[in-house]
N, C-alpha and C. Protein backbone atom coordinates (compact mmCIF):
# COMPACT_ATOMS: atom_id res chain seq x y z
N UNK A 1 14.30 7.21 2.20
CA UNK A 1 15.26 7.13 3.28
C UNK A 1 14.89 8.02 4.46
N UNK A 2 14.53 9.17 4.15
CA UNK A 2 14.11 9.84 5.58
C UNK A 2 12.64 9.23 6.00
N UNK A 3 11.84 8.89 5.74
CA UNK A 3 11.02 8.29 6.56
C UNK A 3 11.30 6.84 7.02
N UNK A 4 12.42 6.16 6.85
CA UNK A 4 13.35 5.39 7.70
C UNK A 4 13.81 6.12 8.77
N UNK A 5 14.55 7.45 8.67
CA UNK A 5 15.32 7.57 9.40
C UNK A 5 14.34 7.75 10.69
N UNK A 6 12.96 8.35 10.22
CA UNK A 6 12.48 9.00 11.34
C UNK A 6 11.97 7.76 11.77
N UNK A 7 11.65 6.54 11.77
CA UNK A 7 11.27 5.59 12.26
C UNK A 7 12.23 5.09 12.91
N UNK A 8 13.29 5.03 13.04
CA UNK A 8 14.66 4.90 13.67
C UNK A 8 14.49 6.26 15.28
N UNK A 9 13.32 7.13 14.90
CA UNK A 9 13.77 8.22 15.91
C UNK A 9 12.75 8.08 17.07
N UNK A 10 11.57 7.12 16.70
CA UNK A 10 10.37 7.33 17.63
C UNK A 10 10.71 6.76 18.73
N UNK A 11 10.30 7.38 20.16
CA UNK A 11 10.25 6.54 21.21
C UNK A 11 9.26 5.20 21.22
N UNK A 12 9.57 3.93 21.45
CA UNK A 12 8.39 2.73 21.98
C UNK A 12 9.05 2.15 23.05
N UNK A 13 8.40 1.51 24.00
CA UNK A 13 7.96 0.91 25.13
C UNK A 13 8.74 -0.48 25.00
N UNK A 14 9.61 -0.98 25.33
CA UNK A 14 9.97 -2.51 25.42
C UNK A 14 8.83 -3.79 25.81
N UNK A 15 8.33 -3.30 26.78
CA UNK A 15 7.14 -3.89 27.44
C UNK A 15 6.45 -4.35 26.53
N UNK A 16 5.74 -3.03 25.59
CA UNK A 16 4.97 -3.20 24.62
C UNK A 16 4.85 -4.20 23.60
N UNK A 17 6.39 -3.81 22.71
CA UNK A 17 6.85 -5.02 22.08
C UNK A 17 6.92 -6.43 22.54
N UNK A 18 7.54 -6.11 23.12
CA UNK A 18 8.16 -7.96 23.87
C UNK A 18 5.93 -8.56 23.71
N UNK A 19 5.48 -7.87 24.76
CA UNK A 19 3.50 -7.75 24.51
C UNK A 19 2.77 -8.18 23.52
N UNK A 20 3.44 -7.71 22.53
CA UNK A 20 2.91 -8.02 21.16
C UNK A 20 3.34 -9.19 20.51
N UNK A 21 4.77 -8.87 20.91
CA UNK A 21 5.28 -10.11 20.61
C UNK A 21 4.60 -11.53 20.96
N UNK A 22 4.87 -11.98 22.15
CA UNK A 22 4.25 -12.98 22.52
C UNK A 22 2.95 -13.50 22.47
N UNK A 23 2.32 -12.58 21.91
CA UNK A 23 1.22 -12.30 21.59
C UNK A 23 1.07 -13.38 20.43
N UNK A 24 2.19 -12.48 19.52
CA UNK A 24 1.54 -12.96 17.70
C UNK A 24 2.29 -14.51 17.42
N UNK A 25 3.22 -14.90 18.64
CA UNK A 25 3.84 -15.74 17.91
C UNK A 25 3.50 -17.01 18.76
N UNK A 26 3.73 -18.63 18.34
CA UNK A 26 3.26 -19.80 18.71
C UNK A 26 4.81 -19.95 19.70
N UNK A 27 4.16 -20.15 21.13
CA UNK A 27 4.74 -20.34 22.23
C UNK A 27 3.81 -21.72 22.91
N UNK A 28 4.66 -22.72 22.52
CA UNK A 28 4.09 -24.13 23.06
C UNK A 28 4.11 -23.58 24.67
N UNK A 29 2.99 -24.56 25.72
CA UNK A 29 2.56 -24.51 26.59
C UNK A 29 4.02 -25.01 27.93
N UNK A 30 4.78 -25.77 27.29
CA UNK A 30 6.16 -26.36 27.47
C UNK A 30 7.44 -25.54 27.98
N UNK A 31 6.65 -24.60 27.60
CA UNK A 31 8.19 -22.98 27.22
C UNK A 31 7.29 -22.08 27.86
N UNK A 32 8.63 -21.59 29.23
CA UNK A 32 8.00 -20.31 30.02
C UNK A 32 8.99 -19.45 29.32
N UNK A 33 8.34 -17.92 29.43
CA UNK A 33 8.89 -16.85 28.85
C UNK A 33 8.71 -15.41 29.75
N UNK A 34 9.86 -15.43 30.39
CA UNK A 34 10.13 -14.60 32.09
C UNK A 34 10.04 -13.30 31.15
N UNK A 35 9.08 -12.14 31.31
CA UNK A 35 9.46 -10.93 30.32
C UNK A 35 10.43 -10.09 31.35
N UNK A 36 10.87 -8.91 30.84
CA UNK A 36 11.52 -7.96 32.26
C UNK A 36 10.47 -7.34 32.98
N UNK A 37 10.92 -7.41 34.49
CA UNK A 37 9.87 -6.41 35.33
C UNK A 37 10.00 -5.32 35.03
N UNK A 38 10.98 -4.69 34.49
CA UNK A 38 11.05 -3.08 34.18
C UNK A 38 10.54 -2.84 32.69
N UNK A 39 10.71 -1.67 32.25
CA UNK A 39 10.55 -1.08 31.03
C UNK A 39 11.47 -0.13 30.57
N UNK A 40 11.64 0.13 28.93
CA UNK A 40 12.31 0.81 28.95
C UNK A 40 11.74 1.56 27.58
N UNK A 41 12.13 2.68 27.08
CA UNK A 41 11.82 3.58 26.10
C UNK A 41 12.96 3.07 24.73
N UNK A 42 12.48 2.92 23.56
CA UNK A 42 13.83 2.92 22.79
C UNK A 42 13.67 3.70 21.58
N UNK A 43 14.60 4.26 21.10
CA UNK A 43 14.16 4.70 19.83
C UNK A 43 14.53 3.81 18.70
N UNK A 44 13.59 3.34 18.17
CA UNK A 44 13.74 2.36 17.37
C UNK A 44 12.58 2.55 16.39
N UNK A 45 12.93 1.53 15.41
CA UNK A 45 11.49 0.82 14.23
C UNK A 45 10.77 0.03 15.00
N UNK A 46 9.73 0.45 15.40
CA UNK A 46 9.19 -0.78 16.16
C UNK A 46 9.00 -2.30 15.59
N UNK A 47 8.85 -2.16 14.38
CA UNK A 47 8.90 -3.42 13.61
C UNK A 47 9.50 -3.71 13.00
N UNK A 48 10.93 -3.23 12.72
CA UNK A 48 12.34 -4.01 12.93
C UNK A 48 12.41 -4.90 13.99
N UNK A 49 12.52 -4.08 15.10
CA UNK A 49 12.56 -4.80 16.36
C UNK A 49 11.97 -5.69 17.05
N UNK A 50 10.53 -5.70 16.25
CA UNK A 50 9.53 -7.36 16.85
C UNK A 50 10.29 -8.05 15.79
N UNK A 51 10.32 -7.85 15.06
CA UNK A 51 11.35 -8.99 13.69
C UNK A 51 12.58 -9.58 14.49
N UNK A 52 13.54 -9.03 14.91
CA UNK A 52 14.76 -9.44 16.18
C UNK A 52 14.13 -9.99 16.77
N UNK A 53 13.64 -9.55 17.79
CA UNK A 53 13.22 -10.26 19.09
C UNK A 53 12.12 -11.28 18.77
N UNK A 54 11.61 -11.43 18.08
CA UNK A 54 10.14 -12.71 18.06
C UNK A 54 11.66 -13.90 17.09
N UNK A 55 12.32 -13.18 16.36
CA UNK A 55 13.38 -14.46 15.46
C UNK A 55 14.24 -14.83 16.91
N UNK A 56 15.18 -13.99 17.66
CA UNK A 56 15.46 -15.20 18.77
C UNK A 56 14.84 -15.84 19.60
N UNK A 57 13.45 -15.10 20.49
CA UNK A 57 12.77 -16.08 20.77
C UNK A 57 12.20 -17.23 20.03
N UNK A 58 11.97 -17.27 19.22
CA UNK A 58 11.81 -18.56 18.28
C UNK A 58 12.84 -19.42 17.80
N UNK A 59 14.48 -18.92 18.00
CA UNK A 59 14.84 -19.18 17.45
C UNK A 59 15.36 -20.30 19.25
N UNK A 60 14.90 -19.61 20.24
CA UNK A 60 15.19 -20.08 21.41
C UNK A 60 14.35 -21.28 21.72
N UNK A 61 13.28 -21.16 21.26
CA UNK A 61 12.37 -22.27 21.64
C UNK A 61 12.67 -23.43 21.11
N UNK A 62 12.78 -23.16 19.88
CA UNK A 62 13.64 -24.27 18.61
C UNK A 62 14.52 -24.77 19.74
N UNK A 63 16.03 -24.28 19.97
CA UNK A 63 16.92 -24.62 20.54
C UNK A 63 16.67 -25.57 21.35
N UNK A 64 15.59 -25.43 22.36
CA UNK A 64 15.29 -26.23 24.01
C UNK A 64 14.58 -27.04 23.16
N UNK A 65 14.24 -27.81 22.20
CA UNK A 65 13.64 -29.03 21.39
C UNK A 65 11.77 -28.64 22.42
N UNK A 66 11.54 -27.02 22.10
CA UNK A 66 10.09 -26.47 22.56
C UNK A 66 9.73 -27.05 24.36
N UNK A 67 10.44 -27.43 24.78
CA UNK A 67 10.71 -27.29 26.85
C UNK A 67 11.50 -26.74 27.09
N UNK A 68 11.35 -25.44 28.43
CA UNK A 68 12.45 -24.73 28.78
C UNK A 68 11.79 -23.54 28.83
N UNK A 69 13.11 -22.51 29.53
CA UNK A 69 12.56 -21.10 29.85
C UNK A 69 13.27 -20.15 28.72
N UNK A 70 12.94 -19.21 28.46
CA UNK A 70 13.58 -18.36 27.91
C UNK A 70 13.00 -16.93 29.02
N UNK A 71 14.83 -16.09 29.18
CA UNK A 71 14.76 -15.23 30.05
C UNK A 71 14.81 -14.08 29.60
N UNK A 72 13.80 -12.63 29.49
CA UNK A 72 14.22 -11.77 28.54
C UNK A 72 14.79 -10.50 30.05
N UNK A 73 15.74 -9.81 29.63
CA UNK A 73 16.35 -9.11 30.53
C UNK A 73 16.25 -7.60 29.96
N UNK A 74 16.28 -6.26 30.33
CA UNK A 74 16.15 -5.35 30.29
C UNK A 74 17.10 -4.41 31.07
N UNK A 75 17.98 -3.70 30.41
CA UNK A 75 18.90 -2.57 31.68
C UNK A 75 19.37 -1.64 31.03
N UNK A 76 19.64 -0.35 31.54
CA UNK A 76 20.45 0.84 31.03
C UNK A 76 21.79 0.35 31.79
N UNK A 77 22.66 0.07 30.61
CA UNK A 77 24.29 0.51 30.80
C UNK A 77 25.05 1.11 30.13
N UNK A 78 25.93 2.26 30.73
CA UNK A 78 26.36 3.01 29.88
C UNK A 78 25.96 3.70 28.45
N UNK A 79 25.24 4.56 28.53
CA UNK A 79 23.97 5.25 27.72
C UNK A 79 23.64 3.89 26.63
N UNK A 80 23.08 3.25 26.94
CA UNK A 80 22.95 1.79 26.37
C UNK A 80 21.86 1.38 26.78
N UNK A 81 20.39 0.96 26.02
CA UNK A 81 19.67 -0.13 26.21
C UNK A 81 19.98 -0.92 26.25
N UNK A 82 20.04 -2.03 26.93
CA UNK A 82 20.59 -3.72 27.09
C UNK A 82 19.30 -4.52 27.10
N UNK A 83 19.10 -5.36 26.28
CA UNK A 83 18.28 -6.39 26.18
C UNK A 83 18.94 -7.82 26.05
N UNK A 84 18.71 -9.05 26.94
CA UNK A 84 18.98 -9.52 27.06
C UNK A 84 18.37 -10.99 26.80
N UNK A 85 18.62 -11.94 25.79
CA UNK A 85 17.67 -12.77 25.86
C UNK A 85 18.64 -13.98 25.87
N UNK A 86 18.04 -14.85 27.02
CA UNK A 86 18.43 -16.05 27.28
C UNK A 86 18.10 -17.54 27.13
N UNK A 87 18.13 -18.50 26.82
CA UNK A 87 17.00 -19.78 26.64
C UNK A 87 18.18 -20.62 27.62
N UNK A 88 17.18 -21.72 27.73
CA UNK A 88 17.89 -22.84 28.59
C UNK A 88 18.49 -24.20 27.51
N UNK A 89 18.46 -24.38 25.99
CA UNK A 89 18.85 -24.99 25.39
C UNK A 89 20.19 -25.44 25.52
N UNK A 90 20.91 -26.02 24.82
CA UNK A 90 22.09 -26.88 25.14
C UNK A 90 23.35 -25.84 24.32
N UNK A 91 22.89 -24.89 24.18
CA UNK A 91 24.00 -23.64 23.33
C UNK A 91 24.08 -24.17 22.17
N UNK A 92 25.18 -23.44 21.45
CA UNK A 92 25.68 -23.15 19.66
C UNK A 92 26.95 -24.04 20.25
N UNK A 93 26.84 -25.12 19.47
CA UNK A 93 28.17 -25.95 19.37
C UNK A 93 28.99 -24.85 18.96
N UNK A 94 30.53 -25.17 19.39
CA UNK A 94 31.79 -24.71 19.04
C UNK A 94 31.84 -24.21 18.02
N UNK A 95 31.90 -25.47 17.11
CA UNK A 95 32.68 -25.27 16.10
C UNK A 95 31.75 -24.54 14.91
N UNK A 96 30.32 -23.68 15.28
CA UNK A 96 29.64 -22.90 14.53
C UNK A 96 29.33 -21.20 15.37
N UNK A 97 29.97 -21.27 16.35
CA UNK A 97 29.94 -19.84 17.18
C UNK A 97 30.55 -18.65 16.05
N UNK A 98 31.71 -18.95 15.22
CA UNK A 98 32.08 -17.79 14.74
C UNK A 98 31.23 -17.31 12.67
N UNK A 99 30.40 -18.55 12.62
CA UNK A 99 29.14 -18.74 11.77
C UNK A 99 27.94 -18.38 11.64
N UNK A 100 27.67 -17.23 13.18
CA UNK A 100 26.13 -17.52 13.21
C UNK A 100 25.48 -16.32 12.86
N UNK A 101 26.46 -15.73 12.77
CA UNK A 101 25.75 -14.19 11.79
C UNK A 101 26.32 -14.16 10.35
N UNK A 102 26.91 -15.34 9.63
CA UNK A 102 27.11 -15.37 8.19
C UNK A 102 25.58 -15.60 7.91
N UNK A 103 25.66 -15.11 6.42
CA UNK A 103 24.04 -15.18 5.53
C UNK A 103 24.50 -16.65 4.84
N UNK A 104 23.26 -17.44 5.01
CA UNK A 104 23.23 -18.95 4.44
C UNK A 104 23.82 -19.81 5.31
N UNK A 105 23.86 -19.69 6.61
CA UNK A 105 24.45 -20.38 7.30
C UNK A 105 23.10 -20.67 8.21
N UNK A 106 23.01 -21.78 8.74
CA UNK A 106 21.75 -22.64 9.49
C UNK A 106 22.43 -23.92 9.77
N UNK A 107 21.96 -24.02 11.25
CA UNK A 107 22.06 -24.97 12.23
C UNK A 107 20.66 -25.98 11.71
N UNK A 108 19.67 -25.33 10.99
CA UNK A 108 17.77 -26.25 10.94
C UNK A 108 17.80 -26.84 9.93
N UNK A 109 17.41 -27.63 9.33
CA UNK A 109 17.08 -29.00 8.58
C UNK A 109 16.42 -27.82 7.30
N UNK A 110 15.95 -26.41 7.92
CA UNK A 110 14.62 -26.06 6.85
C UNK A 110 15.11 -24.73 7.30
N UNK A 111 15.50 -24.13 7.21
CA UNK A 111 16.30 -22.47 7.85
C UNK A 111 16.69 -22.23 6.52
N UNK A 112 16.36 -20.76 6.32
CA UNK A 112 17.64 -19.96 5.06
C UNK A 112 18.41 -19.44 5.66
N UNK A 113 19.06 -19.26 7.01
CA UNK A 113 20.44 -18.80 7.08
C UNK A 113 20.49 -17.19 7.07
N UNK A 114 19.16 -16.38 6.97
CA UNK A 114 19.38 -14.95 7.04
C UNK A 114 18.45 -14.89 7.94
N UNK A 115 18.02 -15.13 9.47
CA UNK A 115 17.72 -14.57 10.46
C UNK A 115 18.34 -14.08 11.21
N UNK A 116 19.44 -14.56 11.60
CA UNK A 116 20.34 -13.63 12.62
C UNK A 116 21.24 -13.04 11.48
N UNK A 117 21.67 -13.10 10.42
CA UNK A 117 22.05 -11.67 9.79
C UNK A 117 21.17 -10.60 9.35
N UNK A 118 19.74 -11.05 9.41
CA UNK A 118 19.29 -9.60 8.84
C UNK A 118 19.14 -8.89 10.83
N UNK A 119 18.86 -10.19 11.53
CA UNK A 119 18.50 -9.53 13.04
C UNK A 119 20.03 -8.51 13.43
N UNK A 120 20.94 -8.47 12.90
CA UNK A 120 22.19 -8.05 12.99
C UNK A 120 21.94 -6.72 12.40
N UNK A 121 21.58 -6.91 11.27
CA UNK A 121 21.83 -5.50 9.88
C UNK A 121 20.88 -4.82 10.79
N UNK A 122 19.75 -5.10 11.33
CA UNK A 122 18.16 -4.31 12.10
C UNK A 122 19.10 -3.38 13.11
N UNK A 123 20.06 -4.69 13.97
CA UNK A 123 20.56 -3.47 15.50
C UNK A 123 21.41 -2.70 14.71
N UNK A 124 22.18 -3.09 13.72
CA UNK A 124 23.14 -1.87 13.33
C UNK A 124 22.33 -0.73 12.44
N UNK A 125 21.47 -1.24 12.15
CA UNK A 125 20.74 0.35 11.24
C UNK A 125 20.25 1.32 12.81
N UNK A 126 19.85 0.73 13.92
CA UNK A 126 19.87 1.19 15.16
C UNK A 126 20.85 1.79 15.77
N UNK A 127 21.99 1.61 15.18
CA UNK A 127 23.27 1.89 15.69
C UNK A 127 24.24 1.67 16.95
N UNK A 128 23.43 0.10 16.69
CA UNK A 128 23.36 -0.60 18.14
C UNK A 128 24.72 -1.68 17.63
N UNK A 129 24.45 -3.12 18.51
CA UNK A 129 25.25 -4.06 18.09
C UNK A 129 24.86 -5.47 18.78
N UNK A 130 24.71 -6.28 18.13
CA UNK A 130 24.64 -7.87 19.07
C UNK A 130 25.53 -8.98 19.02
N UNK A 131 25.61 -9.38 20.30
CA UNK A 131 26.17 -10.36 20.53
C UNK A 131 25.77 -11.53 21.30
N UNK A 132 26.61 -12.76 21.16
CA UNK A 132 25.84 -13.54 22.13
C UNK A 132 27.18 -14.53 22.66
N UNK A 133 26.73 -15.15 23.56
CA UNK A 133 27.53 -16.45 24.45
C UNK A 133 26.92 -17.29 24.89
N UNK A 134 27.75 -18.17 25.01
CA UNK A 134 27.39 -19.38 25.56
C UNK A 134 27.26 -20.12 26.64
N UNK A 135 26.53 -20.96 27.07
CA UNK A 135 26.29 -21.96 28.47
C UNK A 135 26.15 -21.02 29.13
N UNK A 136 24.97 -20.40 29.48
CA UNK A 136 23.55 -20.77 28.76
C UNK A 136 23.67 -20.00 27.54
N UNK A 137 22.80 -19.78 26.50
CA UNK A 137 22.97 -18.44 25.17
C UNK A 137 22.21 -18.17 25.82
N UNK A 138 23.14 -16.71 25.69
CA UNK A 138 22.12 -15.09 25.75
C UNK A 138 22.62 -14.43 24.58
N UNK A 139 21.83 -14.00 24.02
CA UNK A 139 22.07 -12.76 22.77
C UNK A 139 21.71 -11.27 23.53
N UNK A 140 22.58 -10.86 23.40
CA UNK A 140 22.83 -9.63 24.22
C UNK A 140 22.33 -8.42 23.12
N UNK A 141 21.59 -7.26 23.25
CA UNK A 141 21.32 -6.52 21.97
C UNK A 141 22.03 -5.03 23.25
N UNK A 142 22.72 -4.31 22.20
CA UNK A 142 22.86 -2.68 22.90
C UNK A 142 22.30 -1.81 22.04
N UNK A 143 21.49 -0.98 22.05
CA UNK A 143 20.86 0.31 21.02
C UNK A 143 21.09 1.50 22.14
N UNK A 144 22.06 2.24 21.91
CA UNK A 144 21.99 3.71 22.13
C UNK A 144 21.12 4.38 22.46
N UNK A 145 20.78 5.07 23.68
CA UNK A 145 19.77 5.70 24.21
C UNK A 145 19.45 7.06 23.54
């Protein structure tokens, strides 16, 4: 447990990640992916956090049937990292918005239903929190500066 915790304490680079990210993962030619012009420091697992962020971007690309933009946003509010990720897909029908962080729950033909709950359990071991909305989805992440 303490060499969790201290991985929870290191400063990394947003830039970096998001970098790597896009890097390691299959981004059809179809799908633009706007990163933020800024940067920011977080203290985080760094690889918790490519685990979050590479599962909604993927989970964004899915969404737009692989055409479309996905917008990643970056800001300090209120001693708050804000990360912001957006796709241009057709949103989370209604009647599964209050479903999408249950475990075993999937919108995909072939999904187990624990990506956005473990991407959930990741910001809260951060001591963060996510959320998201609709038309357009953005999944909004806050981690404590």
């Amino acid at each position: 447990m303490q060499i969790q915790a201290k991985l929870l304490e290191i400063l990394e680079s947003l830039a970096e990640i998001l970098n790597q990210i896009v890097k390691e993962i299959f981004v059809p030619s179809t799908i633009k992916i706007n990163l933020p012009k800024n940067d920011m420091t977080i203290k985080c697992d760094m690889n918790k956090l490519k685990r979050v962020f590479s599962n909604l971007i993927v989970n964004g690309v899915q969404a737009m049937n692989y055409h479309g933009t996905i917008n990643i946003r970056a800001m300090d509010k209120d001693g708050h990292n804000v990360i912001e990720i957006e796709d241009t897909g057709n949103g989370i029908p209604e009647n599964m918005m209050d479903k999408i962080f249950e475990p075993l729950f999937t919108t995909k033909e072939y999904g187990t239903g624990l990506d956005l709950k473990t991407c959930k359990n990741i910001i809260e071991q951060h001591k963060g929190k996510i959320t998201f909305r609709n038309n357009p989805t953005i999944f909004t992440i806050m981690i404590p500066k």
